[in-house]
N, C-alpha and C. Protein backbone atom coordinates (compact mmCIF):
# COMPACT_ATOMS: atom_id res chain seq x y z
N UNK A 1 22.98 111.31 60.85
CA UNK A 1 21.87 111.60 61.73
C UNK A 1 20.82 112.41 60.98
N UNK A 2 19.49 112.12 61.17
CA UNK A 2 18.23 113.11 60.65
C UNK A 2 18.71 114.54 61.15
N UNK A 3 18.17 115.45 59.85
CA UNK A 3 18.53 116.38 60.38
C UNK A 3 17.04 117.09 61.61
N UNK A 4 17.43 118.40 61.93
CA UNK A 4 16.53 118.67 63.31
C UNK A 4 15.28 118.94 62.36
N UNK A 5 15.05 119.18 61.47
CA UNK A 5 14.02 119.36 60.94
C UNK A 5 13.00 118.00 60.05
N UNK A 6 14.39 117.00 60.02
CA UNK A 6 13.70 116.09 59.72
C UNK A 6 12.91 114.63 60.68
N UNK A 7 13.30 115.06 61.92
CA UNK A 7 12.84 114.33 63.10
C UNK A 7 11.53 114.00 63.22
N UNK A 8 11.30 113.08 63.12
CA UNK A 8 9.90 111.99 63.49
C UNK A 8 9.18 113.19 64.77
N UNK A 9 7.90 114.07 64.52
CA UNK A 9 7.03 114.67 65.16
C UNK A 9 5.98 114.08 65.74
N UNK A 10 5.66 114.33 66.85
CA UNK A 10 4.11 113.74 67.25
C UNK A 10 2.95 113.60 66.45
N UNK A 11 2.92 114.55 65.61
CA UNK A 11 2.19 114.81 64.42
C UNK A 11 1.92 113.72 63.35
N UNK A 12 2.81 113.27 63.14
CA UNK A 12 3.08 112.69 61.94
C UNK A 12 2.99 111.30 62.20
N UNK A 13 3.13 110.62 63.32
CA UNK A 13 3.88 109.36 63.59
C UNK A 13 2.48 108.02 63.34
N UNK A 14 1.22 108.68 63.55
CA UNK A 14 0.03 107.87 62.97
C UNK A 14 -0.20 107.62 61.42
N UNK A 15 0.48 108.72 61.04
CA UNK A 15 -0.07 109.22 59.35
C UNK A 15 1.05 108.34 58.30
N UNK A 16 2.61 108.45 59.07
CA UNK A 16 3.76 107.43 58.41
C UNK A 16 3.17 106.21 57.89
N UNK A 17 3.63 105.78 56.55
CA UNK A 17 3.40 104.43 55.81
C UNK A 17 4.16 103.62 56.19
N UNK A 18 4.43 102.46 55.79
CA UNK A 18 4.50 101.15 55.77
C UNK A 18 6.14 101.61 56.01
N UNK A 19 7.38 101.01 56.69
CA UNK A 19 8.31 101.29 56.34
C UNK A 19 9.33 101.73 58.05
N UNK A 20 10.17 101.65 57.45
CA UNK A 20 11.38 101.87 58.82
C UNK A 20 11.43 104.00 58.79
N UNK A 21 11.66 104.25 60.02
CA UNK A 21 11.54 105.78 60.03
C UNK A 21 12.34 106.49 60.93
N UNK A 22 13.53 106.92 60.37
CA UNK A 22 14.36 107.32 61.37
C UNK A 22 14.22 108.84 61.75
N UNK A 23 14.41 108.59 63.42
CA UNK A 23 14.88 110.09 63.82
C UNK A 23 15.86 110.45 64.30
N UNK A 24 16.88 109.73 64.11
CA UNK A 24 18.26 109.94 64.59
C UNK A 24 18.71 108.46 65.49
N UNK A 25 20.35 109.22 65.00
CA UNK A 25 20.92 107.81 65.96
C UNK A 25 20.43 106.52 66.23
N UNK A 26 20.07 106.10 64.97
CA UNK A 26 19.86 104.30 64.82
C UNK A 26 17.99 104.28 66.12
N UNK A 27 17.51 105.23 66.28
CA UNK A 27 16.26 105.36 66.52
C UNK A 27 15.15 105.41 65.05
N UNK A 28 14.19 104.50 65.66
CA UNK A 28 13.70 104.51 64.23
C UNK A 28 12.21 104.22 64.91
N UNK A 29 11.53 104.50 64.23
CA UNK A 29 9.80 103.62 64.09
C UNK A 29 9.39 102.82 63.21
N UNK A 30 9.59 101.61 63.14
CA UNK A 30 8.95 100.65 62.18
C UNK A 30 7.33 100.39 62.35
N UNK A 31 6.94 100.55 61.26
CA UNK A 31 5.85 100.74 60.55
C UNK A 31 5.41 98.88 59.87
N UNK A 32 5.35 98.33 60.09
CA UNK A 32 4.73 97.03 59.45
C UNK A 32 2.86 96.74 59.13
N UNK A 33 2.58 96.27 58.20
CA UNK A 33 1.47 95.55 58.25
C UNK A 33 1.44 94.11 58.07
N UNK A 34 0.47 93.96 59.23
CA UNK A 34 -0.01 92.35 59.11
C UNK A 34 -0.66 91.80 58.01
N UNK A 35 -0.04 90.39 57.25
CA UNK A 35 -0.35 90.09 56.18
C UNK A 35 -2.32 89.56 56.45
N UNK A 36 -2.31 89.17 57.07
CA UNK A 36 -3.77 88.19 57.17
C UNK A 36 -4.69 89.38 57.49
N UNK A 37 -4.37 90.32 58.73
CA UNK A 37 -5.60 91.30 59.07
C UNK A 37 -5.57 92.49 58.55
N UNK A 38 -4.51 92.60 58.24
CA UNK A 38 -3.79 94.04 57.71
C UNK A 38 -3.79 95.22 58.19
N UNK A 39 -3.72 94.93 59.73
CA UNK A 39 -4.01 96.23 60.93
C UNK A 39 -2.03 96.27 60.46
N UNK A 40 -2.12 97.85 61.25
CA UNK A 40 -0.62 98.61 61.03
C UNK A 40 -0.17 97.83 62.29
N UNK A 41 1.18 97.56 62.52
CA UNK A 41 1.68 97.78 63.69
C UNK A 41 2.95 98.99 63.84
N UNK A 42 3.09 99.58 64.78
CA UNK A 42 4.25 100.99 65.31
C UNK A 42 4.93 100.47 65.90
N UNK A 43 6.08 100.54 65.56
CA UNK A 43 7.56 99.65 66.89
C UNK A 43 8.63 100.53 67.16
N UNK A 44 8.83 100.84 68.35
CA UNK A 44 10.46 101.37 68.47
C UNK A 44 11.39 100.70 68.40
N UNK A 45 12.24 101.23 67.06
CA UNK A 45 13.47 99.80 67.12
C UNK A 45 14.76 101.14 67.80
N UNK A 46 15.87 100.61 68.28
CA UNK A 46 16.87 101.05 68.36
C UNK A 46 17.63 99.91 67.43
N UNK A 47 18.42 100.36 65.97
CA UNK A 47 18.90 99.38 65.03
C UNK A 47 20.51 99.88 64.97
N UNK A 48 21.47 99.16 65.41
CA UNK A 48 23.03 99.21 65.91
C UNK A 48 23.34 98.44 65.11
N UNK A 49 25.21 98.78 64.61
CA UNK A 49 26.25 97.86 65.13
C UNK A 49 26.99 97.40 66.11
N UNK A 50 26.99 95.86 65.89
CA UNK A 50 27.57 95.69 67.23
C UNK A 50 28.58 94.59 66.15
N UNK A 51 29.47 94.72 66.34
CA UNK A 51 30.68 93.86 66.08
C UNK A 51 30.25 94.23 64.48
N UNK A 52 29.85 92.98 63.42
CA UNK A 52 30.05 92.73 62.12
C UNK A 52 28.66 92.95 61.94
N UNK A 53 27.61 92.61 62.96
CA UNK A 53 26.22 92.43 62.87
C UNK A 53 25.36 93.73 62.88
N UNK A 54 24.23 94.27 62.56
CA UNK A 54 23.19 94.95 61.95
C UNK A 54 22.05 94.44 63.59
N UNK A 55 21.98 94.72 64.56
CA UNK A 55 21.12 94.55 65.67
C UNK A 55 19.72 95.78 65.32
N UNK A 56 18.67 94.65 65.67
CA UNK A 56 17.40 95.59 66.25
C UNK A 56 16.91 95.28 67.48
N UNK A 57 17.18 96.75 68.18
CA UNK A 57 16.75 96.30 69.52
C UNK A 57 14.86 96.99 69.80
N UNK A 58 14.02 96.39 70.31
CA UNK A 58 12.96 96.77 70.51
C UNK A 58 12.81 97.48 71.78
N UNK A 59 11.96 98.85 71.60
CA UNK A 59 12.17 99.30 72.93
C UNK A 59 10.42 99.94 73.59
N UNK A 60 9.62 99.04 72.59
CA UNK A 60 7.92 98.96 72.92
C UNK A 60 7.57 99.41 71.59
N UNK A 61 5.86 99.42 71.57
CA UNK A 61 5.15 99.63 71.21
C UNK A 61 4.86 101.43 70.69
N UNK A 62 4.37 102.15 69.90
CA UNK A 62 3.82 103.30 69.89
C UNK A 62 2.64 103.45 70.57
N UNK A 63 1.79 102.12 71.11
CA UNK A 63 0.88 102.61 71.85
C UNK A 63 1.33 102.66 73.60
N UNK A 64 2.22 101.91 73.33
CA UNK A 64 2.55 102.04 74.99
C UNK A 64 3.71 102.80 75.16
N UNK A 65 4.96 103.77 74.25
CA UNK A 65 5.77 103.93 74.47
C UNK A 65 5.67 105.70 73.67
N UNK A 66 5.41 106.67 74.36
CA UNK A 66 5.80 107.71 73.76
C UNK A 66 7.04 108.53 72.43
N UNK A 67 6.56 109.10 71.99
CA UNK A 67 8.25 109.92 71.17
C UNK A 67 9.32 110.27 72.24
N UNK A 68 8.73 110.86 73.52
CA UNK A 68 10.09 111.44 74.67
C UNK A 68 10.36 110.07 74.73
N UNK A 69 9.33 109.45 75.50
CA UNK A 69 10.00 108.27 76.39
C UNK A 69 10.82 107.15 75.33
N UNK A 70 10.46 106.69 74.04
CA UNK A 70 11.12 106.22 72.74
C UNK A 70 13.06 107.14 72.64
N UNK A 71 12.89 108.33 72.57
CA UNK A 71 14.40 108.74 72.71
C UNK A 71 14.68 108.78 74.16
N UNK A 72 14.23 108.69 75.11
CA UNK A 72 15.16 109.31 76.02
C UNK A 72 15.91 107.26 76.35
N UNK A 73 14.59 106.23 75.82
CA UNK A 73 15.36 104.91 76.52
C UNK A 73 16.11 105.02 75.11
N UNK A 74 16.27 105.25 73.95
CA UNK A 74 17.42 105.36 73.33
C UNK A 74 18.41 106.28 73.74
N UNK A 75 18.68 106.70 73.80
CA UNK A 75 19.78 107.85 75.01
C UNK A 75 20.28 106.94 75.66
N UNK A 76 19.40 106.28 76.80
CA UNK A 76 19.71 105.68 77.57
C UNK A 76 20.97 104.49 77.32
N UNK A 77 20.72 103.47 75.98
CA UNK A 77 21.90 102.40 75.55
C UNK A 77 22.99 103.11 74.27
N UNK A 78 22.97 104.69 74.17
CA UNK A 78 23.88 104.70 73.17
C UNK A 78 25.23 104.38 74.22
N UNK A 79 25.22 105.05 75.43
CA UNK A 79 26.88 105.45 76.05
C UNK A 79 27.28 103.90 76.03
N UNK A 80 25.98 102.88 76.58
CA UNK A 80 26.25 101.47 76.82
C UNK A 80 27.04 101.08 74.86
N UNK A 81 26.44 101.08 73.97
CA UNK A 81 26.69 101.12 72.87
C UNK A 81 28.69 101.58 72.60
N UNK A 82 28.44 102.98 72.85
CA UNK A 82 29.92 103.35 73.01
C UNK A 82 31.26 102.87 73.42
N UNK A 83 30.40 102.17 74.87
CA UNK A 83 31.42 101.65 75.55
C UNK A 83 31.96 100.11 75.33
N UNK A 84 31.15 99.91 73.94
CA UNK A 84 31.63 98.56 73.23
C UNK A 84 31.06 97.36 73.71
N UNK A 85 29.75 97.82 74.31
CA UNK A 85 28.93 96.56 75.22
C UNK A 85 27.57 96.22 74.10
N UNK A 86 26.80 95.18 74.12
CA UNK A 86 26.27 95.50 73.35
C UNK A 86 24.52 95.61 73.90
N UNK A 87 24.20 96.81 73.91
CA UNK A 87 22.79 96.68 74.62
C UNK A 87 21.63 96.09 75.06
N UNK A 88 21.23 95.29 73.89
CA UNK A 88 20.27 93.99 73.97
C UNK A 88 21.35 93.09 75.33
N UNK A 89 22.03 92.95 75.06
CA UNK A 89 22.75 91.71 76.07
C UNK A 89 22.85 92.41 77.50
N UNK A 90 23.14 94.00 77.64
CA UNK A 90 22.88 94.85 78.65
C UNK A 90 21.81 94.54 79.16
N UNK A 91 20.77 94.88 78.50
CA UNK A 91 19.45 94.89 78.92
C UNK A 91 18.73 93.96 79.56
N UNK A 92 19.20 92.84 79.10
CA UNK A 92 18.33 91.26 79.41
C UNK A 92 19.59 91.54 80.56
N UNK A 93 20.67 91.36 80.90
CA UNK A 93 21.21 91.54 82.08
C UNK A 93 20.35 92.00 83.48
N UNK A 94 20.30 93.34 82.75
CA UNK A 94 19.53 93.80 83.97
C UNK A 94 18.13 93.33 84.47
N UNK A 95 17.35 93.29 83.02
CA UNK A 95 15.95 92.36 83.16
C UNK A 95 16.10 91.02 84.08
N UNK A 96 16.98 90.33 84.47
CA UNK A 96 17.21 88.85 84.77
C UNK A 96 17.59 89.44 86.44
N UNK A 97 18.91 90.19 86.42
CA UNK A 97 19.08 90.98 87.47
C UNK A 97 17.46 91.30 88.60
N UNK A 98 16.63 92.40 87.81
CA UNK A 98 15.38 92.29 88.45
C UNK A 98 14.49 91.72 89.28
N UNK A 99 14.55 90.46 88.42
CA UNK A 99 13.35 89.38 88.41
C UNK A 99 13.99 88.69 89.49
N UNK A 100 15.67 88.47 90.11
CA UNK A 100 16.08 88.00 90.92
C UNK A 100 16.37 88.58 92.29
N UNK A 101 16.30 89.93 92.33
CA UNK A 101 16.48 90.69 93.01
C UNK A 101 15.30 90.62 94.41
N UNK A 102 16.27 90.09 95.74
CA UNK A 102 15.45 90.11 96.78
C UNK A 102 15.26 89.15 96.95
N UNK A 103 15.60 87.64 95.79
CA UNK A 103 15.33 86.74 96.63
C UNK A 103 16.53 86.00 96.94
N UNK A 104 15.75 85.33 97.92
CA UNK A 104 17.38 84.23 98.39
C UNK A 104 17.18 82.79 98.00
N UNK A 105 18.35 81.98 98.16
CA UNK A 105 18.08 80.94 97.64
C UNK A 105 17.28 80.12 97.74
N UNK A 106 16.52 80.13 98.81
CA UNK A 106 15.62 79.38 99.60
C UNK A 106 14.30 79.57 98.22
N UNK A 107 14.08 80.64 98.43
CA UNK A 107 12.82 81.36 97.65
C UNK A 107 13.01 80.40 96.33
N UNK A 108 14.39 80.49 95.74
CA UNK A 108 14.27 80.14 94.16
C UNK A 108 13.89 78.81 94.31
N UNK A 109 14.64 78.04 94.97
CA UNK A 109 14.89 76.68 95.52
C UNK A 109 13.31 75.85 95.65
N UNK A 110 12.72 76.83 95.98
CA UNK A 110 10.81 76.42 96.57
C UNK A 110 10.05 76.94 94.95
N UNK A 111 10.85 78.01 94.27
CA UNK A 111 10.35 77.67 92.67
C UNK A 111 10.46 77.01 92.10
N UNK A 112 12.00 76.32 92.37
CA UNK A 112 12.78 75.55 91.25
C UNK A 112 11.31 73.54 91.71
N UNK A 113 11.13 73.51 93.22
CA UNK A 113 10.64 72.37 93.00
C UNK A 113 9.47 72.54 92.62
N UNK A 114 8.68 73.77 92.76
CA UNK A 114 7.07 73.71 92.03
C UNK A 114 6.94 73.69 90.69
N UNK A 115 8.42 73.64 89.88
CA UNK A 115 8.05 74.06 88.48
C UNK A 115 8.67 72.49 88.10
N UNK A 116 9.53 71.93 88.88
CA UNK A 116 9.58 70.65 88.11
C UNK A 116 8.54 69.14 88.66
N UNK A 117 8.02 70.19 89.77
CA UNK A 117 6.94 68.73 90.17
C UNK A 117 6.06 68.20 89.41
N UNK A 118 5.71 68.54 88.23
CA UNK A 118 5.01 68.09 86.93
C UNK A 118 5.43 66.78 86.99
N UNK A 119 7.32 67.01 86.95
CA UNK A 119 7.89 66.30 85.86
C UNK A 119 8.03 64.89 87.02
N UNK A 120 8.20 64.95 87.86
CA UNK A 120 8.09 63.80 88.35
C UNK A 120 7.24 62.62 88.48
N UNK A 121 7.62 61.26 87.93
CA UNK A 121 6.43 60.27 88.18
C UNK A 121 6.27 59.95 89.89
N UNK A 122 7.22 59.92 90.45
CA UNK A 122 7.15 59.24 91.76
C UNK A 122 7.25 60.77 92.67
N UNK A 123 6.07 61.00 93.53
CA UNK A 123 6.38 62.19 95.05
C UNK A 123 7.40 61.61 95.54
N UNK A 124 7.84 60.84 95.76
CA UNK A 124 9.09 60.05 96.46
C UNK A 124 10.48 61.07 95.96
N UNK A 125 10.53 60.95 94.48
CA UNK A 125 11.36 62.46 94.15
C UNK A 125 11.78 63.55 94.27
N UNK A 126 10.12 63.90 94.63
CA UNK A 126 10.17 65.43 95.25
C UNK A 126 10.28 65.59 96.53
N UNK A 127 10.07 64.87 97.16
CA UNK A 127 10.56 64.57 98.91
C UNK A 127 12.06 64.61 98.93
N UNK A 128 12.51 63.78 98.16
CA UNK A 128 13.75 63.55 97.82
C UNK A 128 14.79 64.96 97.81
N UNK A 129 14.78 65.51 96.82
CA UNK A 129 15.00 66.95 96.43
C UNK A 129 14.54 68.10 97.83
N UNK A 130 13.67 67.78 98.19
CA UNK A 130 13.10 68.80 99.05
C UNK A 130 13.87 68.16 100.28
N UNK A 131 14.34 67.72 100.96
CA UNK A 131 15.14 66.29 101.60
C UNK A 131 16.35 67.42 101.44
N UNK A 132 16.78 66.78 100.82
CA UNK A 132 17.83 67.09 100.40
C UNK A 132 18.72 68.98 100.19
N UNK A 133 17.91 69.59 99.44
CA UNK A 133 17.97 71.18 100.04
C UNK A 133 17.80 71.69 101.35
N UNK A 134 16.76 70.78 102.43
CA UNK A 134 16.59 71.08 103.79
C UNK A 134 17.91 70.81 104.10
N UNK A 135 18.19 69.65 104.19
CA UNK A 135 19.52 69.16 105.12
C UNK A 135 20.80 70.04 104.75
N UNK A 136 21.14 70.18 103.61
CA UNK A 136 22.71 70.33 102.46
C UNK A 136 22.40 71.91 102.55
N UNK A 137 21.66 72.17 101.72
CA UNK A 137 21.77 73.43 101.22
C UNK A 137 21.46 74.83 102.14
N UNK A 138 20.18 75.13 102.51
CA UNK A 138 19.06 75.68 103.36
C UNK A 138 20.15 76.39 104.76
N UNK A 139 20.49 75.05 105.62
CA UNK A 139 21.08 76.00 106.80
C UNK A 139 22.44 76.55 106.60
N UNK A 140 22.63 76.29 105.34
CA UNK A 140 24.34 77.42 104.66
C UNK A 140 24.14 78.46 104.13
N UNK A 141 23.06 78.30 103.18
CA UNK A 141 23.46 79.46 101.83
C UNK A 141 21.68 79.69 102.26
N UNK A 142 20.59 79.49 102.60
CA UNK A 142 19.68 79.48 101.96
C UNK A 142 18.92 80.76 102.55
N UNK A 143 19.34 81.46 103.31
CA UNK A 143 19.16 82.86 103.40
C UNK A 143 19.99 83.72 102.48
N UNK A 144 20.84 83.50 102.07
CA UNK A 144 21.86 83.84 100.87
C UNK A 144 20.72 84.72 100.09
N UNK A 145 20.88 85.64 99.48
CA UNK A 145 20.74 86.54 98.57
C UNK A 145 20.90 85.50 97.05
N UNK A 146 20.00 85.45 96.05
CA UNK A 146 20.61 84.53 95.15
C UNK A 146 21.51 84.93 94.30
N UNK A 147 21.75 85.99 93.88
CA UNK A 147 22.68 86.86 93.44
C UNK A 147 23.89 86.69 93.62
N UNK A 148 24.30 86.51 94.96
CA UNK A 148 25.36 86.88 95.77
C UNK A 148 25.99 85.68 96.16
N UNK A 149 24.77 83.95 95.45
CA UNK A 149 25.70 82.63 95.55
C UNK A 149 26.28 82.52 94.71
N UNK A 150 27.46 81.89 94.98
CA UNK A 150 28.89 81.92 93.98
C UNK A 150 29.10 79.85 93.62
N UNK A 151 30.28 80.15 92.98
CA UNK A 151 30.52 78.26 92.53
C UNK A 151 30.96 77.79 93.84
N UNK A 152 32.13 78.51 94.40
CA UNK A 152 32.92 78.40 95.66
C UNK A 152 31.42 77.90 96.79
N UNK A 153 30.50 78.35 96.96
CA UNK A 153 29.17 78.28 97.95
C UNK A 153 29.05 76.85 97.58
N UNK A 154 28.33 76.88 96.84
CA UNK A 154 28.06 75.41 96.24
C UNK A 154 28.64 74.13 96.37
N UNK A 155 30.03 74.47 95.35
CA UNK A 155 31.34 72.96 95.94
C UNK A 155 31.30 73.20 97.36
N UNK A 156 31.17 74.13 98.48
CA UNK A 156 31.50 73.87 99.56
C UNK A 156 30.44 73.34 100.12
N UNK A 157 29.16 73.38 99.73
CA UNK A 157 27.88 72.41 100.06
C UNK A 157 28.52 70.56 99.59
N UNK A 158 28.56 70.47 98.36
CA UNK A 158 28.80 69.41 97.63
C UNK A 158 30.07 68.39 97.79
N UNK A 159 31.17 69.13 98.01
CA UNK A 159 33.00 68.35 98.41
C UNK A 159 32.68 67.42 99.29
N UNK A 160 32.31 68.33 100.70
CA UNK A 160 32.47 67.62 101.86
C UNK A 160 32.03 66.21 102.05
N UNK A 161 31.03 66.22 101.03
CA UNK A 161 30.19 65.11 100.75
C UNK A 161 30.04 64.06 99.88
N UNK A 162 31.06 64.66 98.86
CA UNK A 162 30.95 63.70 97.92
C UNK A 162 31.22 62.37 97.39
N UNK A 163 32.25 62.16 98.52
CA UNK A 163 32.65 60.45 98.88
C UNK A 163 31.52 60.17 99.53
N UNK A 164 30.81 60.32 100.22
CA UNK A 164 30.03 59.34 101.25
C UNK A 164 28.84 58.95 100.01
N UNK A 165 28.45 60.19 99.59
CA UNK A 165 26.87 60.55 99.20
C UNK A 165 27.24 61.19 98.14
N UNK A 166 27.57 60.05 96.79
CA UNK A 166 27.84 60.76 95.22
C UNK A 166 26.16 61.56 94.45
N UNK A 167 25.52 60.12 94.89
CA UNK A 167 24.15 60.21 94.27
C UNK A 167 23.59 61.20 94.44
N UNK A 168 23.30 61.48 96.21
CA UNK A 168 22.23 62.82 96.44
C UNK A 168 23.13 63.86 95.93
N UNK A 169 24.08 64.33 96.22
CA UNK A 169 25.20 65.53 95.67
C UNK A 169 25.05 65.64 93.93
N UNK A 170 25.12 64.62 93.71
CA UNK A 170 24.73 64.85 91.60
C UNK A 170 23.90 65.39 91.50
N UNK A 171 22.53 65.44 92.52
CA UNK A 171 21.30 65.56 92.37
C UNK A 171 21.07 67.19 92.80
C-alpha cells in the first residue's frame, strides 16, 4: 500500500504525467494521452486480482469523479473483492438490477416489441407477437415484477400449450 504520505493529493492530481498512479489498495489514476489530439485523459481505475487475472475496473472520470468520492467507491468493492466475488461482475449486476427495477413484464414485453419492430418485414408479425403476449402471457405474469419471473412462470405459460400450439409457444 502507498504510504500516508505518499497518497495521490488534490494538489497534485492535474500536474501528474503520463502514467498509472497509485494511492493505495489497487486505487490508482491513470493518466493517458491521446495519440491524434494529444489532450490528457484522468481515469479512476480500481486494478485487482481476481482469480489468475490482473482486472481494471473503471470507476469515472477525474472530471466527474472526485479524490473522496474515487476512494470511498473503491472502499466500496474491496469487502465485495474479499469475499471472493469479483467486482466488475458485482457491479454490472447491480447496474442491470437498476435499469429493471419497477418494471413488470408487461412494460419489458411493450420494449421488447418496439425494439424488434424494425426487424420485421410483414406488421402481420408484430400483431402476431403482440397477439400472442395479450392472450398467453399478460393475464398471468404480466403484472409480475420482471425480476421476480422465474423459468417455472414461463413453462407454466408454454406446457399447457404446447401440443395444441407448438408454433405460437416457440415464438
Amino acid at each position: 500500500m502507498a504510504k500516508a504520505d505518499k497518497l495521490l493529493s488534490k494538489v497534485s492530481l492535474e500536474a501528474l504525467p503520463v502514467g498509472m498512479h497509485h494511492d493505495g489498495k489497487g486505487l490508482y489514476l491513470a493518466v493517458t494521452k491521446n495519440k491524434e489530439s494529444g489532450a490528457e485523459r484522468r481515469s479512476w481505475i480500481f486494478r485487482y486480482r481476481f482469480g489468475a487475472k490482473i482486472k481494471h475496473m473503471g470507476l469515472g472520470s477525474l472530471e466527474r469523479v472526485t479524490l473522496p468520492q474515487a476512494r470511498a467507491e473503491h472502499k466500496k468493492w474491496l469487502p465485495v473483492l474479499w469475499a471472493k466475488k469479483d467486482p466488475m461482475e458485482e457491479r454490472d449486476r447491480e447496474q442491470r438490477a437498476n435499469v429493471i427495477a419497477g418494471k413488470t413484464f408487461k412494460t419489458v414485453a411493450d420494449e421488447w416489441l418496439e425494439l424488434n419492430k424494425p426487424g420485421w418485414r410483414n406488421p402481420k408479425h408484430r400483431q402476431q407477437a403482440e397477439n400472442t403476449l395479450t392472450t398467453y402471457a399478460h393475464p398471468t405474469i404480466g403484472d409480475t415484477p420482471i425480476a421476480a419471473v422465474t423459468r417455472q412462470d414461463v413453462l407454466g405459460l408454454v406446457l399447457p400449450h404446447w401440443l395444441k400450439i407448438p408454433e405460437t409457444m416457440v415464438r
